[in-house]
C-alpha atoms as a PDB file:
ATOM      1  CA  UNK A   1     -90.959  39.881  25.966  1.00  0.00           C
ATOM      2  CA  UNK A   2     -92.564  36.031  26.136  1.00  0.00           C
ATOM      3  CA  UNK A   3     -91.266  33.274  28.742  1.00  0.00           C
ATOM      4  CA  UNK A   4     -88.742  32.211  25.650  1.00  0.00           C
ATOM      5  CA  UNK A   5     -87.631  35.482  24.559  1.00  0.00           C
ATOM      6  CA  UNK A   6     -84.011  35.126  24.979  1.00  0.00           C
ATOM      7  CA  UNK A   7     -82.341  38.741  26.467  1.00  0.00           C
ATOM      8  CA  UNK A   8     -79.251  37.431  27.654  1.00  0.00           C
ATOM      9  CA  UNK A   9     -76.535  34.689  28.798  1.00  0.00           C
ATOM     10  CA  UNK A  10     -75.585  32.523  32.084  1.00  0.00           C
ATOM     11  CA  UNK A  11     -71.921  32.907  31.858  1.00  0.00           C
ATOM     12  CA  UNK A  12     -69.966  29.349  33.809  1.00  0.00           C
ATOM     13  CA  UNK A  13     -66.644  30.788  34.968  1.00  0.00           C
ATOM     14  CA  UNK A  14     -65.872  27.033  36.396  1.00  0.00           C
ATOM     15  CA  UNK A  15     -62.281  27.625  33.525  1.00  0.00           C
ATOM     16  CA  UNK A  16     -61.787  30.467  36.145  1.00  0.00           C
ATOM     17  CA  UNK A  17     -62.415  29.179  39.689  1.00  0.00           C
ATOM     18  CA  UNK A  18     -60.147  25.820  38.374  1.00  0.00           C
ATOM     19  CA  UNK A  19     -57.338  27.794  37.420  1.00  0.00           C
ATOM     20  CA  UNK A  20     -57.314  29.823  40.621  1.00  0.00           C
ATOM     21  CA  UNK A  21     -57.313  26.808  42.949  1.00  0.00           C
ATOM     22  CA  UNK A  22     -54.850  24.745  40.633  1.00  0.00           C
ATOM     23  CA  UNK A  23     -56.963  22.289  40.049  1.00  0.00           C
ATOM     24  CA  UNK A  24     -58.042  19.952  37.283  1.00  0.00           C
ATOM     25  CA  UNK A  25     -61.344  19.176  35.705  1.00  0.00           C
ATOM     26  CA  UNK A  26     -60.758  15.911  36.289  1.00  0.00           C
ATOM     27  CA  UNK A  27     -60.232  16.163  39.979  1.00  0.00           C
ATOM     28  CA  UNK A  28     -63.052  17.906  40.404  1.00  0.00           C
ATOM     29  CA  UNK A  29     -65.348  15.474  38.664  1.00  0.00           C
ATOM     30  CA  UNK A  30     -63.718  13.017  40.941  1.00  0.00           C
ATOM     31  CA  UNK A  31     -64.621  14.820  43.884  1.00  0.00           C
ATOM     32  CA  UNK A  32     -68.089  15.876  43.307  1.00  0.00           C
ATOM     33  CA  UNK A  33     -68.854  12.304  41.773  1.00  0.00           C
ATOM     34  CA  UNK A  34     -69.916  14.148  38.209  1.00  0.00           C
ATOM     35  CA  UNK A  35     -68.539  12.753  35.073  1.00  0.00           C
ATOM     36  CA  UNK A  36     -66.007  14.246  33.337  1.00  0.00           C
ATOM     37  CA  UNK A  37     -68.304  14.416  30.024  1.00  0.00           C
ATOM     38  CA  UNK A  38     -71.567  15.851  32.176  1.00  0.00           C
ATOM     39  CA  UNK A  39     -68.847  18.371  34.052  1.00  0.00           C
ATOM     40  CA  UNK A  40     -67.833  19.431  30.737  1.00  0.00           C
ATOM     41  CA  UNK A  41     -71.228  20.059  29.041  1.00  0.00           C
ATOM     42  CA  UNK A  42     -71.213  22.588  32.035  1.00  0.00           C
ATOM     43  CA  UNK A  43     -67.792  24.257  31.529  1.00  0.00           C
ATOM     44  CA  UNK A  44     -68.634  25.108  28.174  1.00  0.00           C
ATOM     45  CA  UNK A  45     -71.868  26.820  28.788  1.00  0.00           C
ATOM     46  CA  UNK A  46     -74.044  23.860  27.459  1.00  0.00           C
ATOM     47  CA  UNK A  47     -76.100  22.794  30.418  1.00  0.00           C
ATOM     48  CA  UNK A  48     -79.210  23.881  30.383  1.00  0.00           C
ATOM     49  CA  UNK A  49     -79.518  23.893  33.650  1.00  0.00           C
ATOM     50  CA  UNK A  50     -77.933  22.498  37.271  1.00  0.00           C
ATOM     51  CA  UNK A  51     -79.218  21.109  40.176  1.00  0.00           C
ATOM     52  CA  UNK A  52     -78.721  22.463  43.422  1.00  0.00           C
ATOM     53  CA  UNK A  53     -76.528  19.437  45.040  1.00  0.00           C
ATOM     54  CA  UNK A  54     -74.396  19.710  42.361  1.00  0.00           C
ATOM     55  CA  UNK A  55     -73.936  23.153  42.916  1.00  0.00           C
ATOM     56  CA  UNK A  56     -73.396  22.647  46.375  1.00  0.00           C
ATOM     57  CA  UNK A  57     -71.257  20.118  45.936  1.00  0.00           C
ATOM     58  CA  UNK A  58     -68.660  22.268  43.209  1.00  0.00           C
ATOM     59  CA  UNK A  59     -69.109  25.864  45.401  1.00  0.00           C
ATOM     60  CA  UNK A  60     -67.850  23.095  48.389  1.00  0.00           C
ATOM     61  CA  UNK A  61     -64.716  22.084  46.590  1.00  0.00           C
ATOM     62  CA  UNK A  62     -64.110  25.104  44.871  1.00  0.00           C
ATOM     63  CA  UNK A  63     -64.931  26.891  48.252  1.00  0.00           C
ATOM     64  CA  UNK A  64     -66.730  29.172  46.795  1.00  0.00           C
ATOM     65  CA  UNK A  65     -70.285  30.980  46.272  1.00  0.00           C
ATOM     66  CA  UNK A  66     -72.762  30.084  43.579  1.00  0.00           C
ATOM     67  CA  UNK A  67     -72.570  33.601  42.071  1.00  0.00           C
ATOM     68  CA  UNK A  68     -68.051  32.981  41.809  1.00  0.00           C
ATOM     69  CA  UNK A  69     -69.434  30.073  39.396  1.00  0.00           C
ATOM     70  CA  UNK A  70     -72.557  31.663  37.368  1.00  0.00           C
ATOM     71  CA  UNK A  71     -73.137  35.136  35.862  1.00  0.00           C
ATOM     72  CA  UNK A  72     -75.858  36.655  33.640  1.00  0.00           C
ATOM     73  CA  UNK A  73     -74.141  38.682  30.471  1.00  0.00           C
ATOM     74  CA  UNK A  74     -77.090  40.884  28.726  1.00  0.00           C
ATOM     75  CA  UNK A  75     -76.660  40.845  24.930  1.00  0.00           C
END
């Protein structure tokens, strides 16, 4: 299997983590100073990828661990 071989999925369960802790999209975007389009892109499993401060700065609102937000489905 190459570099681009693709084997499986990074799952976002941000839908999850929001509804757990009652709270919008929109607040979050206002507290982590995202946008609510660029937050979005990531909710819906579109980003190809994420820095690490903003990472930081959901798993610090969220309270939360980086693994609570991401997971790897195999197809």
């Amino acid at each position: 299997m190459g570099a681009d071989s693709e084997g499986g999925n990074i799952v976002v369960k941000l839908d999850d983590l929001l509804y757990a802790r009652r709270m919008t999209l929109t607040e979050l975007a206002e507290r982590v100073g995202l946008t609510l389009a660029n937050l979005s892109i990531l909710k819906t499993g579109k980003a190809k990828a994420i820095r690490f401060s903003t990472l930081e700065a959901i798993c610090r609102e969220l309270e939360c661990q980086p693994g609570d937000l991401l997971g790897y489905e195999a197809e």
